[in-house]
N, C-alpha and C. Protein backbone atom coordinates (compact mmCIF):
# COMPACT_ATOMS: atom_id res chain seq x y z
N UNK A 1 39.39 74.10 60.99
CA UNK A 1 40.74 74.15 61.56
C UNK A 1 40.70 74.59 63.03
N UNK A 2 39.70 75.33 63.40
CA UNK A 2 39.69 76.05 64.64
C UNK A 2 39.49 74.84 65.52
N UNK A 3 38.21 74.32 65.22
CA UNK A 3 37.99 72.50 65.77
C UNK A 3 39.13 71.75 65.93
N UNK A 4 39.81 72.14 64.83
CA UNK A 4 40.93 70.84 65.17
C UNK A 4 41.93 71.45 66.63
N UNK A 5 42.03 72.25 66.40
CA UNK A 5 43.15 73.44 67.13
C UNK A 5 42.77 73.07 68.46
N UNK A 6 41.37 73.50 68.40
CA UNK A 6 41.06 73.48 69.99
C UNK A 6 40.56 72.16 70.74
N UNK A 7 40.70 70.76 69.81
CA UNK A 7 40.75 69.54 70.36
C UNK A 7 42.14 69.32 70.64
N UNK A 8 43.03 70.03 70.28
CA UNK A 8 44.97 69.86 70.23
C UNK A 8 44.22 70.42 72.06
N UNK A 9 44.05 71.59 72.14
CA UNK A 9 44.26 72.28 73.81
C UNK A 9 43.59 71.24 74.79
N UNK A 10 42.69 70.51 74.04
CA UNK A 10 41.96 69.86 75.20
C UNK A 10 42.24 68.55 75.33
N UNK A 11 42.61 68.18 74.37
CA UNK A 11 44.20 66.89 74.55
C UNK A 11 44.89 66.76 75.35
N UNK A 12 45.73 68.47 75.06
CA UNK A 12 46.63 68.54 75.47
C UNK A 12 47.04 68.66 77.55
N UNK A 13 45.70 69.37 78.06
CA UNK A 13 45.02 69.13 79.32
C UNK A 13 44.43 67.82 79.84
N UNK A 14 44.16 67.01 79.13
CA UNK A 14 43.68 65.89 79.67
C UNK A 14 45.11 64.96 79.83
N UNK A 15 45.78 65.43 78.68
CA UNK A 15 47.64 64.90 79.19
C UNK A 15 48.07 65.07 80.06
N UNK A 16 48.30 66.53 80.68
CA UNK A 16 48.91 67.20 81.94
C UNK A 16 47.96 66.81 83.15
N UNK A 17 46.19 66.58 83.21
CA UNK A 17 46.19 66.43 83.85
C UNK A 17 45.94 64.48 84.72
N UNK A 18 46.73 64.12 83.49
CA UNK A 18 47.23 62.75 83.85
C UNK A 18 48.09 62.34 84.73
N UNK A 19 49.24 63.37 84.90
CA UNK A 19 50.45 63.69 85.79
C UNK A 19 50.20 64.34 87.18
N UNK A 20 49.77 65.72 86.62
CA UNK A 20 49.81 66.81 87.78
C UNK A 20 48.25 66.38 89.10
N UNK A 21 47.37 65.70 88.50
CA UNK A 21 46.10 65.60 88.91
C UNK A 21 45.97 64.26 89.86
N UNK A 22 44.92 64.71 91.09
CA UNK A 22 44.67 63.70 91.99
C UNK A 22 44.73 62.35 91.77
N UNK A 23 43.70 62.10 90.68
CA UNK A 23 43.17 61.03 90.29
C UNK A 23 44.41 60.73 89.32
N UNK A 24 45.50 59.79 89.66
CA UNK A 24 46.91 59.21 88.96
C UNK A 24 45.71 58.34 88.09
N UNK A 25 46.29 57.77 86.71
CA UNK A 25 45.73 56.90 85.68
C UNK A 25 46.66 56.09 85.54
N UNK A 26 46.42 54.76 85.77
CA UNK A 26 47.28 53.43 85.96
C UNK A 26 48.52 53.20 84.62
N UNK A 27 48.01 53.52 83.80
CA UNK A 27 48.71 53.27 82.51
C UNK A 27 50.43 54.14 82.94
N UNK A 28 49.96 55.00 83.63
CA UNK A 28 51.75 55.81 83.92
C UNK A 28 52.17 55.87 85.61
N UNK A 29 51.13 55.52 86.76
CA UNK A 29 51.45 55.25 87.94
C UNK A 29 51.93 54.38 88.23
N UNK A 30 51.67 53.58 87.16
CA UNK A 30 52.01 51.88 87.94
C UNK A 30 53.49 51.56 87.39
N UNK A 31 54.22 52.15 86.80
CA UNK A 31 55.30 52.43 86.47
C UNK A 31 56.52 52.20 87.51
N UNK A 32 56.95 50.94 87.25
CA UNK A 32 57.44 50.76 88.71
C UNK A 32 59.25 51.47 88.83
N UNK A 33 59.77 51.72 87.71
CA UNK A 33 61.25 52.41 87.49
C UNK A 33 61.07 54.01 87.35
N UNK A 34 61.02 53.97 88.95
CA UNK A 34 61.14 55.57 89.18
C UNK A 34 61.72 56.45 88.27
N UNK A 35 62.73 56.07 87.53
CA UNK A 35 63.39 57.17 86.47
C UNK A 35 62.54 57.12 85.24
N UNK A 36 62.64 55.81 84.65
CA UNK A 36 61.25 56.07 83.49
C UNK A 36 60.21 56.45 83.98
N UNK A 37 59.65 56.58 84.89
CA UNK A 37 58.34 57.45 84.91
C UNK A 37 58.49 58.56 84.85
N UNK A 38 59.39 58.81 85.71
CA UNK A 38 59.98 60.11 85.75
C UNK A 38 60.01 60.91 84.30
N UNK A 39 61.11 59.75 83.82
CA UNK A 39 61.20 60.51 81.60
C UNK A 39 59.71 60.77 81.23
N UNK A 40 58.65 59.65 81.52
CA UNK A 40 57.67 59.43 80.57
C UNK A 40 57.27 60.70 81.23
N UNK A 41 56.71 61.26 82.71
CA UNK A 41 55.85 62.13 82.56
C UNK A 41 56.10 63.44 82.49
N UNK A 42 57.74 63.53 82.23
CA UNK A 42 58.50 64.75 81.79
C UNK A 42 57.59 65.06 80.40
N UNK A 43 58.02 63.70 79.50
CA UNK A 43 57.79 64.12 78.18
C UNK A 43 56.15 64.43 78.13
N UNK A 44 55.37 63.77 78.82
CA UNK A 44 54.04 64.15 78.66
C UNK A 44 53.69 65.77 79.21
N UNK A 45 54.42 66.11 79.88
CA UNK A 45 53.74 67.74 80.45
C UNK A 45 54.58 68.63 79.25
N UNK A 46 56.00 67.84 78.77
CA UNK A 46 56.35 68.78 77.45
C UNK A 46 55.53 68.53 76.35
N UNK A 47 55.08 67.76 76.00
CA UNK A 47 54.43 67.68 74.72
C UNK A 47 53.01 68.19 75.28
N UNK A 48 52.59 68.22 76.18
CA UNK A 48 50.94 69.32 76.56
C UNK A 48 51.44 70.55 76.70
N UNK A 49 52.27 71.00 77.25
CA UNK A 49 53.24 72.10 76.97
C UNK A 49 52.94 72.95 75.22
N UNK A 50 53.35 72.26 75.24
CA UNK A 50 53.26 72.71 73.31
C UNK A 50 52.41 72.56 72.43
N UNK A 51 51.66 71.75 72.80
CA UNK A 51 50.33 71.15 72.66
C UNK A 51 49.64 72.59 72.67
N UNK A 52 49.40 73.06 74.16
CA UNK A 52 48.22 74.24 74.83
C UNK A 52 49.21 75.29 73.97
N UNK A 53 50.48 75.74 74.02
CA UNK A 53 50.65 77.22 73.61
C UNK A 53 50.73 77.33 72.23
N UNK A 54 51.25 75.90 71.67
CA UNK A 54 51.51 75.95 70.07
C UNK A 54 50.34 75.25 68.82
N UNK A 55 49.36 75.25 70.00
CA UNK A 55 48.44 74.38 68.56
C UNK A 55 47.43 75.48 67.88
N UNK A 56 47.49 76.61 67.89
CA UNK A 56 47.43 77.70 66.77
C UNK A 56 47.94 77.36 65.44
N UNK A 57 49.33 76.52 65.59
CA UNK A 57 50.44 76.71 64.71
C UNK A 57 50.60 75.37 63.80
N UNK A 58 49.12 74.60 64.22
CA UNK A 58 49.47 72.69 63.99
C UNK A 58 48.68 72.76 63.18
N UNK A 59 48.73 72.15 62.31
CA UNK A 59 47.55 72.64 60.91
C UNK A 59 46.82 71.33 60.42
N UNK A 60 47.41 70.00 61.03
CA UNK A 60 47.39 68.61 60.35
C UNK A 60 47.77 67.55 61.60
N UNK A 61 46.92 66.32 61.68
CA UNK A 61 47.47 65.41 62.17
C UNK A 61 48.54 64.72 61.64
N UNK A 62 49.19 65.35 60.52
CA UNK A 62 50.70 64.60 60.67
C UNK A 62 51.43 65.16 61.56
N UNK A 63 51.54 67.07 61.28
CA UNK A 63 51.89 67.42 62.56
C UNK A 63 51.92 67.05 63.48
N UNK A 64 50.79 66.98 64.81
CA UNK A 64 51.11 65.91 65.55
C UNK A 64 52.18 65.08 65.74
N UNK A 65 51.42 63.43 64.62
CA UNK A 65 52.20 62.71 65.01
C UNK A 65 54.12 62.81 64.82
N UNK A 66 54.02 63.99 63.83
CA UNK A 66 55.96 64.59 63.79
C UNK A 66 56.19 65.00 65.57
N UNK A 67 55.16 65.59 66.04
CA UNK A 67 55.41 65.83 67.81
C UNK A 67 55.64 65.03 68.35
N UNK A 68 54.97 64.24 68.38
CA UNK A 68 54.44 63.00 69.40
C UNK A 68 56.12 62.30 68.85
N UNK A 69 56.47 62.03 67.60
CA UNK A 69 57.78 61.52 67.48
C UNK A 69 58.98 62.28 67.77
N UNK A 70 59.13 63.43 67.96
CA UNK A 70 60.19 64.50 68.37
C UNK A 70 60.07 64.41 70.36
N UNK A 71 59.21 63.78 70.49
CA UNK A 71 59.03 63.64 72.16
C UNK A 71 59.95 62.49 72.65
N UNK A 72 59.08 61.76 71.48
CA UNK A 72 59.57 60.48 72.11
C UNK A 72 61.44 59.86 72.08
N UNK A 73 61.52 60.69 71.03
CA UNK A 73 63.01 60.57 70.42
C UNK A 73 63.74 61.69 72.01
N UNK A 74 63.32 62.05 72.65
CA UNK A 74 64.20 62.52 73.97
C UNK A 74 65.14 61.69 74.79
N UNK A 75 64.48 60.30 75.19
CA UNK A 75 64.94 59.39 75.65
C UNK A 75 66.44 60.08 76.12
């Protein structure tokens, strides 16, 4: 479980630093509607967000994917 936990933190950093980091990754730069990118990389620094402080608390990859669907449902 600890394994799993601490692949959630390092996920969850390789997410954030998709956004916040030099090196932009095409899949969310090339995003040409300034406001959806905008949403998408909101929701990505919230869901690494919770990811890094709350994956103590994630016990299962369904978990997860219940996250990953509570993100996406922001719209």
């Amino acid at each position: 479980l600890d394994l799993f936990q601490d692949t959630l933190g390092f996920a969850a950093c390789k997410m954030m630093r998709r956004i916040l980091g030099l090196a932009k990754v095409a899949d969310i730069a090339d995003i040409r509607d300034l406001k959806e990118r905008a949403r998408i990389e909101n929701m990505t620094l919230q869901m690494g967000k919770k990811l890094v402080t709350e994956r103590k608390k994630i016990n299962s990859i369904e978990e997860v994917i219940d996250l990953a669907k509570s993100f996406s449902e922001l719209r």
